[in-house]
C-alpha atoms as a PDB file:
ATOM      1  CA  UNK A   1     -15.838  -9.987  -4.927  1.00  0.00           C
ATOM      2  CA  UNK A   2     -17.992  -6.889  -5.940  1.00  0.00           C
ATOM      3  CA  UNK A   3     -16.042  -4.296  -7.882  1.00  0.00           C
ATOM      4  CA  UNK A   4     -17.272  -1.107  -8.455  1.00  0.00           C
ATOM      5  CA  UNK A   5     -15.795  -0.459 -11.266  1.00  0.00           C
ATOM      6  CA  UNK A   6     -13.161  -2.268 -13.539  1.00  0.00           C
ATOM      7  CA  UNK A   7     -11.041  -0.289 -15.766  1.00  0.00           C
ATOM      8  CA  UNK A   8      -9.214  -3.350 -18.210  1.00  0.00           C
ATOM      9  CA  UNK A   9      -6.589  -0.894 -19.693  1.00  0.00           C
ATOM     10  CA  UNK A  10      -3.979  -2.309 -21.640  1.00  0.00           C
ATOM     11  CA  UNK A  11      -0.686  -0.873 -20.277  1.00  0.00           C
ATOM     12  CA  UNK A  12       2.179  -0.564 -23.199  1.00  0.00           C
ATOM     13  CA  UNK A  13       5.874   0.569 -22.086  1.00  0.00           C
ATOM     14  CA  UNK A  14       6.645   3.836 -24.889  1.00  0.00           C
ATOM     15  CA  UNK A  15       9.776   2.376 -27.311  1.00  0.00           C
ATOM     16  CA  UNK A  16      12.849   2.982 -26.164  1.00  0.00           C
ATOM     17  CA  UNK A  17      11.734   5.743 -23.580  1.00  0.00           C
ATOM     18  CA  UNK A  18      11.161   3.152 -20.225  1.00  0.00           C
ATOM     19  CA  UNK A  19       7.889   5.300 -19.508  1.00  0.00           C
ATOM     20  CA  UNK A  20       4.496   4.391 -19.852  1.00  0.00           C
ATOM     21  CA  UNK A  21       1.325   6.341 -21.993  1.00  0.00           C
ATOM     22  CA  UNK A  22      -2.148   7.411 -21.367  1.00  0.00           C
ATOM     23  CA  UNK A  23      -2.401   4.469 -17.929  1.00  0.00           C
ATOM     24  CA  UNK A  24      -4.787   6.498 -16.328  1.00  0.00           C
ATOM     25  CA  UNK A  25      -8.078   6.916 -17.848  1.00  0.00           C
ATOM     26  CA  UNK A  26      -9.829  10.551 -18.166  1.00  0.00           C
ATOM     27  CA  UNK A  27     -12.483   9.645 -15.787  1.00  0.00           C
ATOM     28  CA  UNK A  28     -10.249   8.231 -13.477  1.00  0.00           C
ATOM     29  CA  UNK A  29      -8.025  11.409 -13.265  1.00  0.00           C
ATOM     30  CA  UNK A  30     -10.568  13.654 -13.023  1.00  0.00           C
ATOM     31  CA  UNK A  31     -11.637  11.829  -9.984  1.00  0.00           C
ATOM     32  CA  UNK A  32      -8.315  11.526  -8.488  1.00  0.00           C
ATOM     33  CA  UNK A  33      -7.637  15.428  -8.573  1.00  0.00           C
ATOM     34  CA  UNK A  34     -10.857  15.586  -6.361  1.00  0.00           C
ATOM     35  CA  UNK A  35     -10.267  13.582  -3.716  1.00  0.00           C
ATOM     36  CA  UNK A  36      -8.055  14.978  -0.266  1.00  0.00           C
ATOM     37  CA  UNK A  37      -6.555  11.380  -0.368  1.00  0.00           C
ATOM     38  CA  UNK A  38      -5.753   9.102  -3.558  1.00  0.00           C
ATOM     39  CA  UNK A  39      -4.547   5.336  -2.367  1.00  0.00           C
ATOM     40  CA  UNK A  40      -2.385   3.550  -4.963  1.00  0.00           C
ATOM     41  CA  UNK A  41      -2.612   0.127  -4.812  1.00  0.00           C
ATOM     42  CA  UNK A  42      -0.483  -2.066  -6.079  1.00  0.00           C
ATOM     43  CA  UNK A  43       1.368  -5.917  -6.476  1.00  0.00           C
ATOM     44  CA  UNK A  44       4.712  -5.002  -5.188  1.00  0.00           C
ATOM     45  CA  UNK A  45       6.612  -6.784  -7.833  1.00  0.00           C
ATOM     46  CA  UNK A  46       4.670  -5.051 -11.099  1.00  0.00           C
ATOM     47  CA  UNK A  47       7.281  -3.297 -12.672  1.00  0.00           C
ATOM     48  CA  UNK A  48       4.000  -1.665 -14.819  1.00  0.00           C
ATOM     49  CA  UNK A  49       2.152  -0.784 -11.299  1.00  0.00           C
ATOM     50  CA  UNK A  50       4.889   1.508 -10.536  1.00  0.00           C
ATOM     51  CA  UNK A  51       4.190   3.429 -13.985  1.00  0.00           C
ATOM     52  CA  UNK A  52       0.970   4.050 -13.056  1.00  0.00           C
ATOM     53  CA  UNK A  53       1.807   4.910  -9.754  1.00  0.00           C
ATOM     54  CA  UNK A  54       4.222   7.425 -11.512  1.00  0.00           C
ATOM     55  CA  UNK A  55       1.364   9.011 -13.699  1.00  0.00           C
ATOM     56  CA  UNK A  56      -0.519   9.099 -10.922  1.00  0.00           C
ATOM     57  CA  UNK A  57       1.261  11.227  -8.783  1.00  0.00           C
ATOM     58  CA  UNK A  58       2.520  13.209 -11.449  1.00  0.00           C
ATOM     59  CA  UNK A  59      -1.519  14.039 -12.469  1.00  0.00           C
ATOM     60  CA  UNK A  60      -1.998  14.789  -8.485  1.00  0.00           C
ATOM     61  CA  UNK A  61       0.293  16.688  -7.452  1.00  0.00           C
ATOM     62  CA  UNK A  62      -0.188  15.609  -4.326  1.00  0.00           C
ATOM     63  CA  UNK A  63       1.087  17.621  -0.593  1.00  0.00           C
ATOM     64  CA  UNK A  64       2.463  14.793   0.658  1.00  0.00           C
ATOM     65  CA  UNK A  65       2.780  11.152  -0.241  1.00  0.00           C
ATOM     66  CA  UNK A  66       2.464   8.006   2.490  1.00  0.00           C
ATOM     67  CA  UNK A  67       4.603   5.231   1.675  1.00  0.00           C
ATOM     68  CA  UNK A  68       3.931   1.945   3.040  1.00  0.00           C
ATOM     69  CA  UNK A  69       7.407   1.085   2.133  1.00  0.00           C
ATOM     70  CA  UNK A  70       8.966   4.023   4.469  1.00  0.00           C
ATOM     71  CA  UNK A  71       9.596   3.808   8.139  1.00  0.00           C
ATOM     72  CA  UNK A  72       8.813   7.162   9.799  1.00  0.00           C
ATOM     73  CA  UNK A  73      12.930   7.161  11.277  1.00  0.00           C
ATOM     74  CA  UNK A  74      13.599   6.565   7.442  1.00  0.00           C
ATOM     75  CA  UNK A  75      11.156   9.566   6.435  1.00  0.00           C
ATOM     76  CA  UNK A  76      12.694  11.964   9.114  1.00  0.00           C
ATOM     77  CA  UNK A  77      16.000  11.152   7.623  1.00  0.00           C
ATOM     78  CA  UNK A  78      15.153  11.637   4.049  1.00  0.00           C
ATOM     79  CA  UNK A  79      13.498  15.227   5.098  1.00  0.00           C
ATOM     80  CA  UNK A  80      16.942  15.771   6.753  1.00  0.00           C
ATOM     81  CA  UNK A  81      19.200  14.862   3.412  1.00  0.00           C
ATOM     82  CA  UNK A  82      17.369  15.149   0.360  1.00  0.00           C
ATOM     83  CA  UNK A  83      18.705  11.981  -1.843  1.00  0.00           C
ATOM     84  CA  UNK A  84      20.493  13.580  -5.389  1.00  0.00           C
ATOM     85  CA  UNK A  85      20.719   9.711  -6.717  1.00  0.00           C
ATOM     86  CA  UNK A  86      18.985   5.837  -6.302  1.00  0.00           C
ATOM     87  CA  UNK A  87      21.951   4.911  -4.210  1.00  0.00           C
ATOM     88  CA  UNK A  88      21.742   7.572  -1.658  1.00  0.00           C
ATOM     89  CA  UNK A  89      18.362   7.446  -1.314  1.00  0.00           C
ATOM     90  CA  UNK A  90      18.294   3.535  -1.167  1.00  0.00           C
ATOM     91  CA  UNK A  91      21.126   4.558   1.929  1.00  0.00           C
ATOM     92  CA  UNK A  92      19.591   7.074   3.373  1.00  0.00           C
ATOM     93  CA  UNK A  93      15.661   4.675   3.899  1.00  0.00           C
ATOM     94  CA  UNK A  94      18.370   1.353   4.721  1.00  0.00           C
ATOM     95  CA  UNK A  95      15.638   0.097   1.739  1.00  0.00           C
ATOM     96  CA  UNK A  96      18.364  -3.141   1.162  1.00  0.00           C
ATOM     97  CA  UNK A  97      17.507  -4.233   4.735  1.00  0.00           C
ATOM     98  CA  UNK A  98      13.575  -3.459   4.036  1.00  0.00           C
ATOM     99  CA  UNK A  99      12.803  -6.786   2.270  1.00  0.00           C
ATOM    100  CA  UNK A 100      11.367  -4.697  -0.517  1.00  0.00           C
ATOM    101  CA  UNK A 101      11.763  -5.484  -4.102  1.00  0.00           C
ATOM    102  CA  UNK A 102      14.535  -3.059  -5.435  1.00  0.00           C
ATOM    103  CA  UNK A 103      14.197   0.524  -5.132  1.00  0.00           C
ATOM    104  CA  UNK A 104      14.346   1.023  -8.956  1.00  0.00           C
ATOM    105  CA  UNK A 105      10.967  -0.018  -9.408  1.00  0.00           C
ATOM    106  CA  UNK A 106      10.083   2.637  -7.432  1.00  0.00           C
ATOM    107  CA  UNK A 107      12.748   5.286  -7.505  1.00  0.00           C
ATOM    108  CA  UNK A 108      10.660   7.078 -10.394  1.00  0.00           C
ATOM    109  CA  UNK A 109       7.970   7.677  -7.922  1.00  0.00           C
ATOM    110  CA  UNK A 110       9.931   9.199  -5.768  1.00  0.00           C
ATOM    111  CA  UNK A 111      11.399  11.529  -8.722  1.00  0.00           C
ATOM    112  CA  UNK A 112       7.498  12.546  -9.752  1.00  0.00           C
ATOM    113  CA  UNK A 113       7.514  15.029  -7.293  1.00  0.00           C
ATOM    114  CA  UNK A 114       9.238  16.991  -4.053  1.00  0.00           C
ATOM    115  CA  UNK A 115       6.521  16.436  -2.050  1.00  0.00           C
ATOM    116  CA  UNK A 116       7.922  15.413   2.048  1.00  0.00           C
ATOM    117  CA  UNK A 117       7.469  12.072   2.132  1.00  0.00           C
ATOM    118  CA  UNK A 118       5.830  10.381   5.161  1.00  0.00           C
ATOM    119  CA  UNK A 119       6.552   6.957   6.695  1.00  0.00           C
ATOM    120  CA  UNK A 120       4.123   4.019   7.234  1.00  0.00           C
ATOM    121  CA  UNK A 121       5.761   0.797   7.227  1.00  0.00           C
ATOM    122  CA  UNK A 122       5.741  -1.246  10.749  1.00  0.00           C
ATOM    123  CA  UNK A 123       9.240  -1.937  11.910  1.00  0.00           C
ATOM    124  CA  UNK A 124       9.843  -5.428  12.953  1.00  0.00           C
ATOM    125  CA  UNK A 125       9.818  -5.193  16.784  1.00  0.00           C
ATOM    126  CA  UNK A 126       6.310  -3.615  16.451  1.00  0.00           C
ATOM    127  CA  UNK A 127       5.253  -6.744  13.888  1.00  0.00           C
ATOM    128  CA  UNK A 128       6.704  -8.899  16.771  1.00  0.00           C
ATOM    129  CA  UNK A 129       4.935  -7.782  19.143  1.00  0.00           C
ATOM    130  CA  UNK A 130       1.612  -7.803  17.343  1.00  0.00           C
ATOM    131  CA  UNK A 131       1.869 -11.768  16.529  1.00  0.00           C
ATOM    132  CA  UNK A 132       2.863 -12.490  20.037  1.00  0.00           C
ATOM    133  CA  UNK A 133       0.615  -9.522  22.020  1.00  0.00           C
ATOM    134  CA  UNK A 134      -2.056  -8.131  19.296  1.00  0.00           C
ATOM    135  CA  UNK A 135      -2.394  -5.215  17.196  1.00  0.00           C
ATOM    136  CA  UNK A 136      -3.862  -3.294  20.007  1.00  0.00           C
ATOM    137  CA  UNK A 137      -0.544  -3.605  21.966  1.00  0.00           C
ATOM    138  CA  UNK A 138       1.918  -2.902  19.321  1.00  0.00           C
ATOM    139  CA  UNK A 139      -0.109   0.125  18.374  1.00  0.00           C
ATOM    140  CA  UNK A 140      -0.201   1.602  22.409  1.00  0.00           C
ATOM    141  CA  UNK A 141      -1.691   4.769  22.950  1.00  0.00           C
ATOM    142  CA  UNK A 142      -3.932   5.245  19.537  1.00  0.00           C
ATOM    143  CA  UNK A 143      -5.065   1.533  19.468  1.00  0.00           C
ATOM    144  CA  UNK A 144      -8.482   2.041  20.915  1.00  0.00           C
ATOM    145  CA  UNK A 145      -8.836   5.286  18.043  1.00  0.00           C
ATOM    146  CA  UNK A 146      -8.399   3.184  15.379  1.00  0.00           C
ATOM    147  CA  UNK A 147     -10.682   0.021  16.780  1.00  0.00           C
ATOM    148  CA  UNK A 148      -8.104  -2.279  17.252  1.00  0.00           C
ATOM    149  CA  UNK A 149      -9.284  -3.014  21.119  1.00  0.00           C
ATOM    150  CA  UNK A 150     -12.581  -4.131  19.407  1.00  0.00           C
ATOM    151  CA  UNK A 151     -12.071  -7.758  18.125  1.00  0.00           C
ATOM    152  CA  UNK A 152     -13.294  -8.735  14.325  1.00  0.00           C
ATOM    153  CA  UNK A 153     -16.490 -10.257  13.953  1.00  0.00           C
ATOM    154  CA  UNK A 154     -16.157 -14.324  13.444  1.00  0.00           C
ATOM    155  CA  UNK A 155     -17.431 -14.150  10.047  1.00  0.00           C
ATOM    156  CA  UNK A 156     -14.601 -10.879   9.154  1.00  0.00           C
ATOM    157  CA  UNK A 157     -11.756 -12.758  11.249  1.00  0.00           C
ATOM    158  CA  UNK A 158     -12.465 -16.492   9.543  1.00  0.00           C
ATOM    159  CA  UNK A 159     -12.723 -14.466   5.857  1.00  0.00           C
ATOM    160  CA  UNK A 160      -9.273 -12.552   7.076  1.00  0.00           C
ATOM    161  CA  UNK A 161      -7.392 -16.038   7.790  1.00  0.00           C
ATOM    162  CA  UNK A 162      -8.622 -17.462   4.867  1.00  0.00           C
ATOM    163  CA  UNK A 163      -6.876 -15.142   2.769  1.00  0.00           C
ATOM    164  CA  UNK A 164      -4.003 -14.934   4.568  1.00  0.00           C
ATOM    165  CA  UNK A 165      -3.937 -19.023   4.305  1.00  0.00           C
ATOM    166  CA  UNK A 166      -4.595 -18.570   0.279  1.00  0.00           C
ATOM    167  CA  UNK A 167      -1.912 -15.954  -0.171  1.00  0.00           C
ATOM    168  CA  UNK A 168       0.812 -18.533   1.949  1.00  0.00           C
ATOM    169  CA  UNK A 169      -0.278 -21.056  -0.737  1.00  0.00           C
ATOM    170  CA  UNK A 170      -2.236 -23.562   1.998  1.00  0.00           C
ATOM    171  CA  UNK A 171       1.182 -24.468   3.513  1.00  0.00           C
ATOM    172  CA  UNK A 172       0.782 -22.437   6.992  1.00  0.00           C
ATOM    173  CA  UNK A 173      -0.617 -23.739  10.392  1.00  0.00           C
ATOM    174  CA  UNK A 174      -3.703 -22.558  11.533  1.00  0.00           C
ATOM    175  CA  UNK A 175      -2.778 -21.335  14.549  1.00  0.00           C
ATOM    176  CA  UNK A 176      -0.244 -18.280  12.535  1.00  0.00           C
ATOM    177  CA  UNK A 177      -3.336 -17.320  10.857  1.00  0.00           C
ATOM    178  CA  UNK A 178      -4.382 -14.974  13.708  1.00  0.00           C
ATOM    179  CA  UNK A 179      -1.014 -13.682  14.443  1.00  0.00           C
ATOM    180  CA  UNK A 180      -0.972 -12.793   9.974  1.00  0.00           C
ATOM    181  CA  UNK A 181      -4.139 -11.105  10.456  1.00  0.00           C
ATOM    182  CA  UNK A 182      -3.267  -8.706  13.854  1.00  0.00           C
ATOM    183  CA  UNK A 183       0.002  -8.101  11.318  1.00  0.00           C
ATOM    184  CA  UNK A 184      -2.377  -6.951   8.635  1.00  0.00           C
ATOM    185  CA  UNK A 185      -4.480  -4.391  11.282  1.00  0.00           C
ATOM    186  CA  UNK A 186      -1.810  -2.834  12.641  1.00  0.00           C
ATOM    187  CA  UNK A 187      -0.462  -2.284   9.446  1.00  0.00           C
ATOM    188  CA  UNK A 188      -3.548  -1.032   7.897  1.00  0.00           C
ATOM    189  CA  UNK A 189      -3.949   1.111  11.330  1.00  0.00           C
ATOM    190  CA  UNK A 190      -0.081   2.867  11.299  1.00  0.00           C
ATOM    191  CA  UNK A 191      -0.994   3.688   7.311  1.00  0.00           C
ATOM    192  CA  UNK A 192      -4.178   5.419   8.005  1.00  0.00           C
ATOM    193  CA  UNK A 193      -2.430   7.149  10.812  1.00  0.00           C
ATOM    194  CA  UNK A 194       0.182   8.247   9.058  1.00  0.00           C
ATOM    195  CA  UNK A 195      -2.383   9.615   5.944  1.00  0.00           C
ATOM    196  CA  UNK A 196      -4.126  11.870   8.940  1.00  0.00           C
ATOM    197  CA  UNK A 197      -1.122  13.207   9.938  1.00  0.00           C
ATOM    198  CA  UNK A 198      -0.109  13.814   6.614  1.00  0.00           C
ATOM    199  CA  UNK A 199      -3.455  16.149   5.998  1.00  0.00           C
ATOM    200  CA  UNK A 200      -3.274  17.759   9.031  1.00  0.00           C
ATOM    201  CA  UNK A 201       0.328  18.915   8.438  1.00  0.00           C
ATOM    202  CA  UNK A 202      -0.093  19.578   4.394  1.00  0.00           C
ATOM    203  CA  UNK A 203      -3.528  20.280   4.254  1.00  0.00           C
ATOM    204  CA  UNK A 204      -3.354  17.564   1.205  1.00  0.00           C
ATOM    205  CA  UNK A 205      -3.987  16.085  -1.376  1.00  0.00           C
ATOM    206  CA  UNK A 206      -2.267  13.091  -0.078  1.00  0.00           C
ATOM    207  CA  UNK A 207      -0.854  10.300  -2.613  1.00  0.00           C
ATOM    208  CA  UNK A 208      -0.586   6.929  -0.780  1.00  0.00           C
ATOM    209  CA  UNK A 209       1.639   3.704  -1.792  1.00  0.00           C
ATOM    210  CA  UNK A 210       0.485   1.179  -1.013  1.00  0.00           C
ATOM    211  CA  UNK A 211      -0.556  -2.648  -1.827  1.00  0.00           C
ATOM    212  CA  UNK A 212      -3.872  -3.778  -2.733  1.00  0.00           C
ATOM    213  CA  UNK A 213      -4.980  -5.248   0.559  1.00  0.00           C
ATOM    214  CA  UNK A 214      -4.087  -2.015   2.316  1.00  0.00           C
ATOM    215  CA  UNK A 215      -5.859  -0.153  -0.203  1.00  0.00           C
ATOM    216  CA  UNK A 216      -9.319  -2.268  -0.442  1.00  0.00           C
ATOM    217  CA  UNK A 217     -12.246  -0.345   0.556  1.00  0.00           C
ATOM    218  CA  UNK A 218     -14.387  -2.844   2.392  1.00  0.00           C
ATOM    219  CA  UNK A 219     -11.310  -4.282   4.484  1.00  0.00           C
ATOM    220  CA  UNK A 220      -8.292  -1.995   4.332  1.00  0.00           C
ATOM    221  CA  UNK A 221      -7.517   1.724   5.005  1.00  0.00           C
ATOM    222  CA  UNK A 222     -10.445   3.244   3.886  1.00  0.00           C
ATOM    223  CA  UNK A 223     -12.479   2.032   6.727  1.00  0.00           C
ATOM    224  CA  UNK A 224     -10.543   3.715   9.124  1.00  0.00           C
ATOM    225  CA  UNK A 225     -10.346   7.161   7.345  1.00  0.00           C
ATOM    226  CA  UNK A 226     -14.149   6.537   7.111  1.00  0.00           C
ATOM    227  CA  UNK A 227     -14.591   6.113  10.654  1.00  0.00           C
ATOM    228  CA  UNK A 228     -12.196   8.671  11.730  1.00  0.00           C
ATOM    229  CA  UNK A 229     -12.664  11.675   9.033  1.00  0.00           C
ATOM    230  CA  UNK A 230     -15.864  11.044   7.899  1.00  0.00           C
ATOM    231  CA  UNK A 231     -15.448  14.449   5.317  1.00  0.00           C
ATOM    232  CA  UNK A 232     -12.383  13.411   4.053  1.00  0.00           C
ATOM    233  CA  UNK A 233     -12.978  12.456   0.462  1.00  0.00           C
ATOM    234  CA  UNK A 234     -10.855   9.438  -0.418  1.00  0.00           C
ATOM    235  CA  UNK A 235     -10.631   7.427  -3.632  1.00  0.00           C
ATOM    236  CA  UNK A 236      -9.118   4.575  -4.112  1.00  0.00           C
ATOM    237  CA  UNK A 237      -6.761   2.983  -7.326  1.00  0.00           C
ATOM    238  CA  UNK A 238      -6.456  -0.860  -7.301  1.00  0.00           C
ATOM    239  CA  UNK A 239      -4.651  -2.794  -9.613  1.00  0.00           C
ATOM    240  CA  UNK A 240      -4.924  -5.956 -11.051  1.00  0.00           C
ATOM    241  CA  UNK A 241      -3.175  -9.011 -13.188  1.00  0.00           C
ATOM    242  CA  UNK A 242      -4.831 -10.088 -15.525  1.00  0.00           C
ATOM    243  CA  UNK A 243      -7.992  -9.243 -14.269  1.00  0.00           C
ATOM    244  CA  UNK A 244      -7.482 -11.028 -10.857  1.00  0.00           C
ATOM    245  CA  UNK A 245      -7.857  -8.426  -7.337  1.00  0.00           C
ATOM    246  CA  UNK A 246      -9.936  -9.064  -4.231  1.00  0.00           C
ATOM    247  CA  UNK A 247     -11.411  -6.475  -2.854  1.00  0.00           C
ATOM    248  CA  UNK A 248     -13.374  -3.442  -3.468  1.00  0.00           C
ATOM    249  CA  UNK A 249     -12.356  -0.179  -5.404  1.00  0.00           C
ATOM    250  CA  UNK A 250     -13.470   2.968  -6.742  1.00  0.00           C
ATOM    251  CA  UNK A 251     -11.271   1.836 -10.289  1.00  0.00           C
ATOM    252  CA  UNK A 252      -8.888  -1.001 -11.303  1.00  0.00           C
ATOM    253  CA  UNK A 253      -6.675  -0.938 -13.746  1.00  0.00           C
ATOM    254  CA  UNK A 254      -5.451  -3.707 -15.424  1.00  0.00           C
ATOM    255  CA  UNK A 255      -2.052  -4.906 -16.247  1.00  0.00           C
ATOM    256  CA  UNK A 256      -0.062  -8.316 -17.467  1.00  0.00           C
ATOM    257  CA  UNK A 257       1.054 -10.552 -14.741  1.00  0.00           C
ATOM    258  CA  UNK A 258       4.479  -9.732 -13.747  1.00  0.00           C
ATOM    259  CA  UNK A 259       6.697 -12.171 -14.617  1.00  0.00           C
ATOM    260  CA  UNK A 260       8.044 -13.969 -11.426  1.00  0.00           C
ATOM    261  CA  UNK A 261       8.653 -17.305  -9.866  1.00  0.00           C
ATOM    262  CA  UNK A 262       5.882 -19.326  -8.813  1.00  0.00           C
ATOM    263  CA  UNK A 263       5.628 -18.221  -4.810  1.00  0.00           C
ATOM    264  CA  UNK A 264       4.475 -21.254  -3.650  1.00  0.00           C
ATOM    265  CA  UNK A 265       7.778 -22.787  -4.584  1.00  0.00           C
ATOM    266  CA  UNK A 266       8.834 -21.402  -1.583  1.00  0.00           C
ATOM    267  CA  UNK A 267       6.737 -23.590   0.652  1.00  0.00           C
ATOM    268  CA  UNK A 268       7.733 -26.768  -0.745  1.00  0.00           C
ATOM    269  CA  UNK A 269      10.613 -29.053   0.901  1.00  0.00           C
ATOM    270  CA  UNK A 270      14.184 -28.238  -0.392  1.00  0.00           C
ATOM    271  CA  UNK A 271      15.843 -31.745  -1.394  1.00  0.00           C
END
């Protein structure tokens, strides 16, 4: 798909130190430190993501930073008890019964700065209730603000469940593909609502974690801060492997494919 712009920047881990170099281009940080919202995208399971993620915040300095990763409940507790260590923080946002990968790929984020951190990952019961009732229902009150009464167009909603059938490796029916893809709003929906909040409260800049497809500008969060706070100047990181992303960007940077067991493995029958 068209990329604005591809950064291919070769990410190297600093000997014995655990902490990455010079990730972040000039140009890219220069733009970053002008925008009232920077979205971090990223593949979950990157360990070298995260350390750009790190740099990023740290070059920022954001108000507030949106985790995807976060429920709000986990958020308000966190604000509560400020964690002093990985374990009590992993206790305090219940991140072992998240489904996450483990915290310590992204416990130096959380260490780049004492900004309050706000909330955006859908609990279950609301994921539920979109695959069985819709986005629009699981969201309630603020669906119809953030266009989820207003059904894709066939051309968006077939592209949607085609990706959603390519990312599940072909092995899912065709009639989840809908349910994936009300999932996918809503998420995209509580994030950008959570990112408004956030500016409103902080007055920004706001730092947002976040994977790629949340991130993308022609599908994901973006077009809902565009709609909703048109001024509200918003750039957006993606990040590759390899040189493989979908989606659209203001910058992508680069990095080696994480090394990881073939996902589709998952899909195939167990003898």
């Amino acid at each position: 798909m068209k990329q604005i712009a591809i950064l291919m920047c070769t990410l190297m881990v600093m000997a014995g130190s655990g902490h990455a170099d010079d990730l972040i281009p000039d140009d890219v940080a220069a733009a970053m430190r002008m925008a009232d919202v920077v979205l971090l995208g990223e593949t979950h399971d990157n360990p070298r993501h995260h350390l750009v993620q790190e740099q990023a915040i740290t070059l920022i300095d954001p108000s507030a930073v949106v985790w995807e990763m976060v429920t709000e409940e986990g958020a308000q507790r966190l604000a509560q008890k400020a964690a002093s260590d990985p374990e009590e923080l992993s206790r305090i946002l219940r991140w072992a019964e998240s489904g996450w990968p483990p915290l310590s790929l992204y416990y130096p984020i959380f260490q780049a700065t004492d900004a309050p951190v706000y909330g955006a990952m859908v609990p279950r019961k609301a994921a539920r209730t979109a695959m069985e009732r819709g986005a629009a229902t699981a969201l309630g009150a603020d669906a119809a603000r953030f266009g989820l009464t207003i059904p894709l167009s066939k051309a968006e909603q077939a592209a949607r469940e085609a990706d959603q059938m390519a990312a599940h490796c072909d092995a899912l029916p065709e009639s989840a593909l809908p349910q994936l893809v009300a999932i996918q709003r809503l998420r995209d929906a509580v994030l950008a609502r959570a990112i408004l909040r956030a500016v409103d409260e902080t007055g920004g800049p706001v730092a947002v974690i976040t994977g790629n497809g949340h991130a993308r500008k022609d599908r994901g969060i973006p077009t809902f801060l565009s709609r909703l706070r048109p001024g509200l100047k918003v750039y957006v990181l993606g990040q590759s492997e390899d040189g493989t992303i979908q989606g659209d960007y203001d910058a992508v940077i680069d990095s080696p494919t994480a090394d990881r067991e073939d996902p589709c493995l998952a899909f195939q029958p167990q003898n």
